[in-house]
N, C-alpha and C. Protein backbone atom coordinates (compact mmCIF):
# COMPACT_ATOMS: atom_id res chain seq x y z
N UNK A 1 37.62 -5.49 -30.53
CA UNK A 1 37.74 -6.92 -30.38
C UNK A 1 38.16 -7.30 -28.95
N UNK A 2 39.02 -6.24 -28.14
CA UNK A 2 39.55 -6.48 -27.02
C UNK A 2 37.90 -6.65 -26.13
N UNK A 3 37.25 -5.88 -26.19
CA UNK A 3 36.38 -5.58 -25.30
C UNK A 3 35.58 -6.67 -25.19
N UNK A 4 35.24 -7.79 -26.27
CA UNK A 4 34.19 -8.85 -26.39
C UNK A 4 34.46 -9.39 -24.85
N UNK A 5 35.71 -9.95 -24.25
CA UNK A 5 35.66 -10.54 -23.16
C UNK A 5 35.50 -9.50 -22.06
N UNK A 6 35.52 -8.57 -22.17
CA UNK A 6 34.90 -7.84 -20.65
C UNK A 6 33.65 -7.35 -21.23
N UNK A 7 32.43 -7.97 -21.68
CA UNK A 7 31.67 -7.84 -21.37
C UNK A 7 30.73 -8.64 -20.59
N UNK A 8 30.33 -7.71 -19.86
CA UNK A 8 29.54 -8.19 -18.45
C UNK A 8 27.94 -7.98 -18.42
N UNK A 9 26.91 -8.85 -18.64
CA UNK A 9 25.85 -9.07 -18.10
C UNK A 9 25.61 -7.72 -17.65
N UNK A 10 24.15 -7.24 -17.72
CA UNK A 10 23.29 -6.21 -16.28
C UNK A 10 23.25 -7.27 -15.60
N UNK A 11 23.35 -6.63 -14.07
CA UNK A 11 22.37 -7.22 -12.74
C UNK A 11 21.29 -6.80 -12.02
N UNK A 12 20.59 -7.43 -12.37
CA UNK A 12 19.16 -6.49 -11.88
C UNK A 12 18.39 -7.33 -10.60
N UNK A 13 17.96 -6.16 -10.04
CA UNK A 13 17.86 -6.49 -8.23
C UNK A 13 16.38 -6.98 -8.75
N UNK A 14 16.60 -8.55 -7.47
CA UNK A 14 15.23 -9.66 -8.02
C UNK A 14 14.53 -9.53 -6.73
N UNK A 15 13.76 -9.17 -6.90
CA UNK A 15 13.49 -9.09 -4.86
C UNK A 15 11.91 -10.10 -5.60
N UNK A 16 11.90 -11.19 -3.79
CA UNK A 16 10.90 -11.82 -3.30
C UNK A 16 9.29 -11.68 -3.11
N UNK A 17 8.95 -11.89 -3.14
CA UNK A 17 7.38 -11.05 -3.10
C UNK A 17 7.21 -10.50 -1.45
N UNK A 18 8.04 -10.87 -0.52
CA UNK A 18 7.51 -10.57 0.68
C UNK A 18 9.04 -9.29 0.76
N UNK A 19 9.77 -9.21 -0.25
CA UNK A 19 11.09 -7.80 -0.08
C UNK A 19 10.15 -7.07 -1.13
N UNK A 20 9.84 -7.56 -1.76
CA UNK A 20 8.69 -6.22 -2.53
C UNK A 20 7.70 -5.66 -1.89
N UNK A 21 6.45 -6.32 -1.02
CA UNK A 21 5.21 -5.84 -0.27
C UNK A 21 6.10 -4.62 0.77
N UNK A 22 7.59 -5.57 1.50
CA UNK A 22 7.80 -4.64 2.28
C UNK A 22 8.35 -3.39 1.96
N UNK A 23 8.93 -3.09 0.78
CA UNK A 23 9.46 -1.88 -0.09
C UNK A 23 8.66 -1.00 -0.32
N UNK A 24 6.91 -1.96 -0.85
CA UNK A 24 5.97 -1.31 -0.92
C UNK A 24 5.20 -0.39 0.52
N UNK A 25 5.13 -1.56 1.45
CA UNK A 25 4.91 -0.44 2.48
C UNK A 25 5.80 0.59 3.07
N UNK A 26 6.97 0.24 2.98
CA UNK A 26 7.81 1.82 3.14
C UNK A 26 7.77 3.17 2.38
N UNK A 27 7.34 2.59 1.01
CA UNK A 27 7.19 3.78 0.12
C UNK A 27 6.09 4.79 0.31
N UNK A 28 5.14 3.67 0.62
CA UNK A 28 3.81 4.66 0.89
C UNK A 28 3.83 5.31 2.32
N UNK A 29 4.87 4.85 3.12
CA UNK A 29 4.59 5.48 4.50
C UNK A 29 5.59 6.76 4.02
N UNK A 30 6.89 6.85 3.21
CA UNK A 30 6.99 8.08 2.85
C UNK A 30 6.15 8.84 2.19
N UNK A 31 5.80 8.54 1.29
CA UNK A 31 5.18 9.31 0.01
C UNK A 31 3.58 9.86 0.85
N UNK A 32 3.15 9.12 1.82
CA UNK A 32 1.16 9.85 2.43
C UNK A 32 1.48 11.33 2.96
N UNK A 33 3.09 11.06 3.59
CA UNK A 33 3.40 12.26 4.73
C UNK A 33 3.63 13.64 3.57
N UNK A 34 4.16 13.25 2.26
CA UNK A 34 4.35 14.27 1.46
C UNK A 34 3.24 14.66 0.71
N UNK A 35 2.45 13.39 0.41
CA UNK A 35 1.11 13.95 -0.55
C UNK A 35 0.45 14.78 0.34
N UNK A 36 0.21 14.20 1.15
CA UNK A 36 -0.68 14.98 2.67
C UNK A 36 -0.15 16.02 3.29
N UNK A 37 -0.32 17.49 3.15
CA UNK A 37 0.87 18.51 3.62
C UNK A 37 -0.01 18.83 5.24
N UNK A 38 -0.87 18.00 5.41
CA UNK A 38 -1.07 18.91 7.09
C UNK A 38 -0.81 17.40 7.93
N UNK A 39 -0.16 16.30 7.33
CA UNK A 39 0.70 15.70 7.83
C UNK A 39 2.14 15.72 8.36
N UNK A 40 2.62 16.92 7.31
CA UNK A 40 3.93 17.79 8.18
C UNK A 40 3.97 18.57 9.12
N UNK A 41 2.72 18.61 9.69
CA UNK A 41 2.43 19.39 11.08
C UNK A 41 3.18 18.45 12.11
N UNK A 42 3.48 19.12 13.14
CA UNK A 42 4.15 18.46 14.28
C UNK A 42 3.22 17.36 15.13
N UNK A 43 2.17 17.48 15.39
CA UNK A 43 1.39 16.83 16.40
C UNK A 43 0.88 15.52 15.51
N UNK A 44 0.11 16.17 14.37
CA UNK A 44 -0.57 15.47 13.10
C UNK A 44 0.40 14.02 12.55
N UNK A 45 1.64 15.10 12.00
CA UNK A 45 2.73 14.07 11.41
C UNK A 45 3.26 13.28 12.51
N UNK A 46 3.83 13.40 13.50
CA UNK A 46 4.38 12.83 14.43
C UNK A 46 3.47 11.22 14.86
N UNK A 47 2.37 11.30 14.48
CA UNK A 47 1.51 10.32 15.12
C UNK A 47 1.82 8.99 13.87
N UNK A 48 1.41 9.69 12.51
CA UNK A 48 2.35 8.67 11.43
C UNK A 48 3.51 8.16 11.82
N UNK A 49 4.21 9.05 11.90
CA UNK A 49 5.62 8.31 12.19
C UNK A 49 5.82 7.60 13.52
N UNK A 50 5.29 7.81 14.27
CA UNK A 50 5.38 6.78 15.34
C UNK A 50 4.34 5.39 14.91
N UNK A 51 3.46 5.14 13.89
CA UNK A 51 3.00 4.69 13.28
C UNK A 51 4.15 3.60 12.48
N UNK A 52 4.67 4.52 11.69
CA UNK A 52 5.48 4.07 10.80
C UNK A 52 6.46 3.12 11.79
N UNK A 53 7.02 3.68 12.54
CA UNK A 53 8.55 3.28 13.19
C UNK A 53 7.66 2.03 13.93
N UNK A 54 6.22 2.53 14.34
CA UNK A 54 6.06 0.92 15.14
C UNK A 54 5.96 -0.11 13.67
N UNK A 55 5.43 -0.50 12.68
CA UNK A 55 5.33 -1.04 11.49
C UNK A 55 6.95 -1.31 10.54
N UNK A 56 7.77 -0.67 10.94
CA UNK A 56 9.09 -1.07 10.80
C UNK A 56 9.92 -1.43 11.82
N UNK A 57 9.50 -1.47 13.08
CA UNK A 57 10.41 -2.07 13.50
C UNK A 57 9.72 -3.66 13.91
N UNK A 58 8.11 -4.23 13.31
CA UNK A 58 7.74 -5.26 13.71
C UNK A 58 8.38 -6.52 11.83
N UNK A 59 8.62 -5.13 10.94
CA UNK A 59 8.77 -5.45 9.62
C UNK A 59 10.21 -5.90 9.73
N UNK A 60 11.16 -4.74 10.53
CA UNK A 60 12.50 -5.19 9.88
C UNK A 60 13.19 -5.38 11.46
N UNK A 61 12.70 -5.49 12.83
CA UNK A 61 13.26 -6.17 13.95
C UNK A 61 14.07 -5.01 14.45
N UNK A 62 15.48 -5.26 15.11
CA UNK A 62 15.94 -3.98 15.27
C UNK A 62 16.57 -2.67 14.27
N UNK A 63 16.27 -3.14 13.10
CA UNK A 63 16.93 -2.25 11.67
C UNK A 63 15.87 -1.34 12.19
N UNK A 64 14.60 -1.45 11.95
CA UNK A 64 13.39 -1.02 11.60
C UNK A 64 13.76 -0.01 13.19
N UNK A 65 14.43 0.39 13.80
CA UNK A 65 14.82 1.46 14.78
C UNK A 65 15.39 2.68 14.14
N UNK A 66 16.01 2.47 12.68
CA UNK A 66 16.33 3.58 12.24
C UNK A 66 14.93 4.72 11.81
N UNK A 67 13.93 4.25 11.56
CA UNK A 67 13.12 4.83 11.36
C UNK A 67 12.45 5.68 12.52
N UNK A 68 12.99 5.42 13.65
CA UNK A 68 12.86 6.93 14.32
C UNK A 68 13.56 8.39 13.90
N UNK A 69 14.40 8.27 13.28
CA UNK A 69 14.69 9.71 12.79
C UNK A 69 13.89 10.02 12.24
N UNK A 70 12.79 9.64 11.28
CA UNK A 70 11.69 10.36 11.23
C UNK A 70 10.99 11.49 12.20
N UNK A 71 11.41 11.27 13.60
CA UNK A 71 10.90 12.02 14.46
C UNK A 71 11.72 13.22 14.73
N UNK A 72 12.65 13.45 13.75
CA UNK A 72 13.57 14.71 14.18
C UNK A 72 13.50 15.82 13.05
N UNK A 73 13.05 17.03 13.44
CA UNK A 73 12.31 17.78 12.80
C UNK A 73 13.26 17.71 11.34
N UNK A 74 12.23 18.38 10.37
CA UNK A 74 12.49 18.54 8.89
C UNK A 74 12.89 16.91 8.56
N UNK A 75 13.11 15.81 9.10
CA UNK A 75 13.76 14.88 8.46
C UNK A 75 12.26 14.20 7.64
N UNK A 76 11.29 14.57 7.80
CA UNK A 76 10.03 14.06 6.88
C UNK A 76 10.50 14.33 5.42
N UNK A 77 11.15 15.11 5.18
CA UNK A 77 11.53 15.31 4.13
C UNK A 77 12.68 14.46 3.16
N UNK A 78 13.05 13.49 3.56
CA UNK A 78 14.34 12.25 3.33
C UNK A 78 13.51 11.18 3.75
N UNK A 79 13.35 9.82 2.61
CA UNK A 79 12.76 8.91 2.73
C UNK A 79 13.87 7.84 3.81
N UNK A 80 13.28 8.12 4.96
CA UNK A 80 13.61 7.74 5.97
C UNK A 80 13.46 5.87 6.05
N UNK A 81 12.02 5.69 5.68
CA UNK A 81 11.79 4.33 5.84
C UNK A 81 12.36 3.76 4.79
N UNK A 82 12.48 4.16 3.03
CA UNK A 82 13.23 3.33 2.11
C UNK A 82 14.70 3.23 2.41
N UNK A 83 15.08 4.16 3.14
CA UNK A 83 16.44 3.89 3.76
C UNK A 83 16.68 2.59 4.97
N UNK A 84 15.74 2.75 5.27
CA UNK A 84 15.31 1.74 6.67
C UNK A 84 15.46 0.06 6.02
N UNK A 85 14.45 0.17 4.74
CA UNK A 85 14.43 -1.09 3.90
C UNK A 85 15.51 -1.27 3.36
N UNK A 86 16.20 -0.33 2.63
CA UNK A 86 17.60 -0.36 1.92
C UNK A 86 18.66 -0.97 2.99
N UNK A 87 19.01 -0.81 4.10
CA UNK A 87 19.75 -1.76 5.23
C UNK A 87 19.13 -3.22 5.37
N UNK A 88 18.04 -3.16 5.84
CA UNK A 88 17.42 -4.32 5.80
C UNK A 88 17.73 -5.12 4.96
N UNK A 89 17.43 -4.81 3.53
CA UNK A 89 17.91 -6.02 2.28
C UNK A 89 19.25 -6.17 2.20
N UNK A 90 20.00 -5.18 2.35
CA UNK A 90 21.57 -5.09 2.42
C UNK A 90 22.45 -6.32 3.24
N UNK A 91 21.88 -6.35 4.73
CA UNK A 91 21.94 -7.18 5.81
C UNK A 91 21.36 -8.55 5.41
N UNK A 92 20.14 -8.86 4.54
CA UNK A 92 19.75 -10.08 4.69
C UNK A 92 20.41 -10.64 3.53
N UNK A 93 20.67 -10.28 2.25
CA UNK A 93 21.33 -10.80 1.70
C UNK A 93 22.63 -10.74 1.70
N UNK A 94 23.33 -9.83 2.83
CA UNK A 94 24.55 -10.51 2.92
C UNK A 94 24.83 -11.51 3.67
N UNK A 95 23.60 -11.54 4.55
CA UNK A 95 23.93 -12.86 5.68
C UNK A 95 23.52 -14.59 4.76
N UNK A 96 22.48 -14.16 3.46
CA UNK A 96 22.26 -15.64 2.92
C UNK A 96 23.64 -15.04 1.68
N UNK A 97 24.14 -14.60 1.85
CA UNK A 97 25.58 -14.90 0.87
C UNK A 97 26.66 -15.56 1.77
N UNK A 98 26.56 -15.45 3.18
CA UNK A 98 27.39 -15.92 3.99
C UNK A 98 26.77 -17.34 4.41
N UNK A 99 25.57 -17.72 4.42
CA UNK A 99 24.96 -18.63 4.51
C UNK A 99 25.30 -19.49 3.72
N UNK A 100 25.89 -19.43 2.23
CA UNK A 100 25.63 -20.08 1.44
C UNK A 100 26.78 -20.26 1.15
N UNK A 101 27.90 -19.65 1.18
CA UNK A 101 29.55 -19.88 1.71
C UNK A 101 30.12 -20.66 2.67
N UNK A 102 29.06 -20.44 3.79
CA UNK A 102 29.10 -21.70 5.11
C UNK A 102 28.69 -23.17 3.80
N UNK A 103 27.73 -22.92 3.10
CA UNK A 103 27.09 -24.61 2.79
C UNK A 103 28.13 -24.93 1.84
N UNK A 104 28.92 -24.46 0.77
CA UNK A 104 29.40 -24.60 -0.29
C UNK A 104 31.16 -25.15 0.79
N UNK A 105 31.44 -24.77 1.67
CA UNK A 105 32.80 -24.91 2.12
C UNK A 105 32.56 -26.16 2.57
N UNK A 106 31.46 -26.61 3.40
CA UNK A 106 31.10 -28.11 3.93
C UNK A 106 31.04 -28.71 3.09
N UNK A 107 30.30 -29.08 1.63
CA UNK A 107 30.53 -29.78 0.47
C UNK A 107 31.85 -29.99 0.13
N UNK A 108 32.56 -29.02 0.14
CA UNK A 108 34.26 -28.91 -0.62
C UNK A 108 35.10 -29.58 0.43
């Protein structure tokens, strides 16, 4: 009976259609380099990922710089760019939570 009041709702992450496309293109820029194994070649793979890092950093501005570690050997192997996106959303919705704390304090 105690427990009825702490129960709490799931929260489930609502993403935008333009935080989804971009989730989507990060995924696949990990996942080609792994389906594709003569993409883990040095010369081969390297050209993706400079690929990639230019396409994230026009996607996510200066975040989209983390995705040069892609270029440091074995790191093809750690989804580099969903990490890249994972900051990105992190950052934008904390800045429209702060956004929206700025609007709610001017009302009050």
């Amino acid at each position: 009976m105690e427990s009825e009041g702490k129960f709490k709702t799931p929260t489930y992450l609502m993403l935008t259609l333009e935080e989804f496309v971009r989730l989507i293109i990060c995924i696949v820029f990990d996942l080609v380099e792994l389906a594709i194994p003569i993409l883990l070649t040095p010369l081969v793979g390297d050209t993706i990922d400079i690929m990639g890092f230019w396409a994230s950093t026009l996607m996510f501005g200066w975040i989209g710089c983390l995705s040069i570690l892609e270029l440091v050997p074995m790191a093809d192997y750690f989804p580099v760019f969903i990490l890249t996106w994972a900051v990105w959303y992190y950052r934008k919705k904390r800045r429209e939570k702060i956004e929206l704390e700025k609007i709610q304090k001017k009302w009050m």
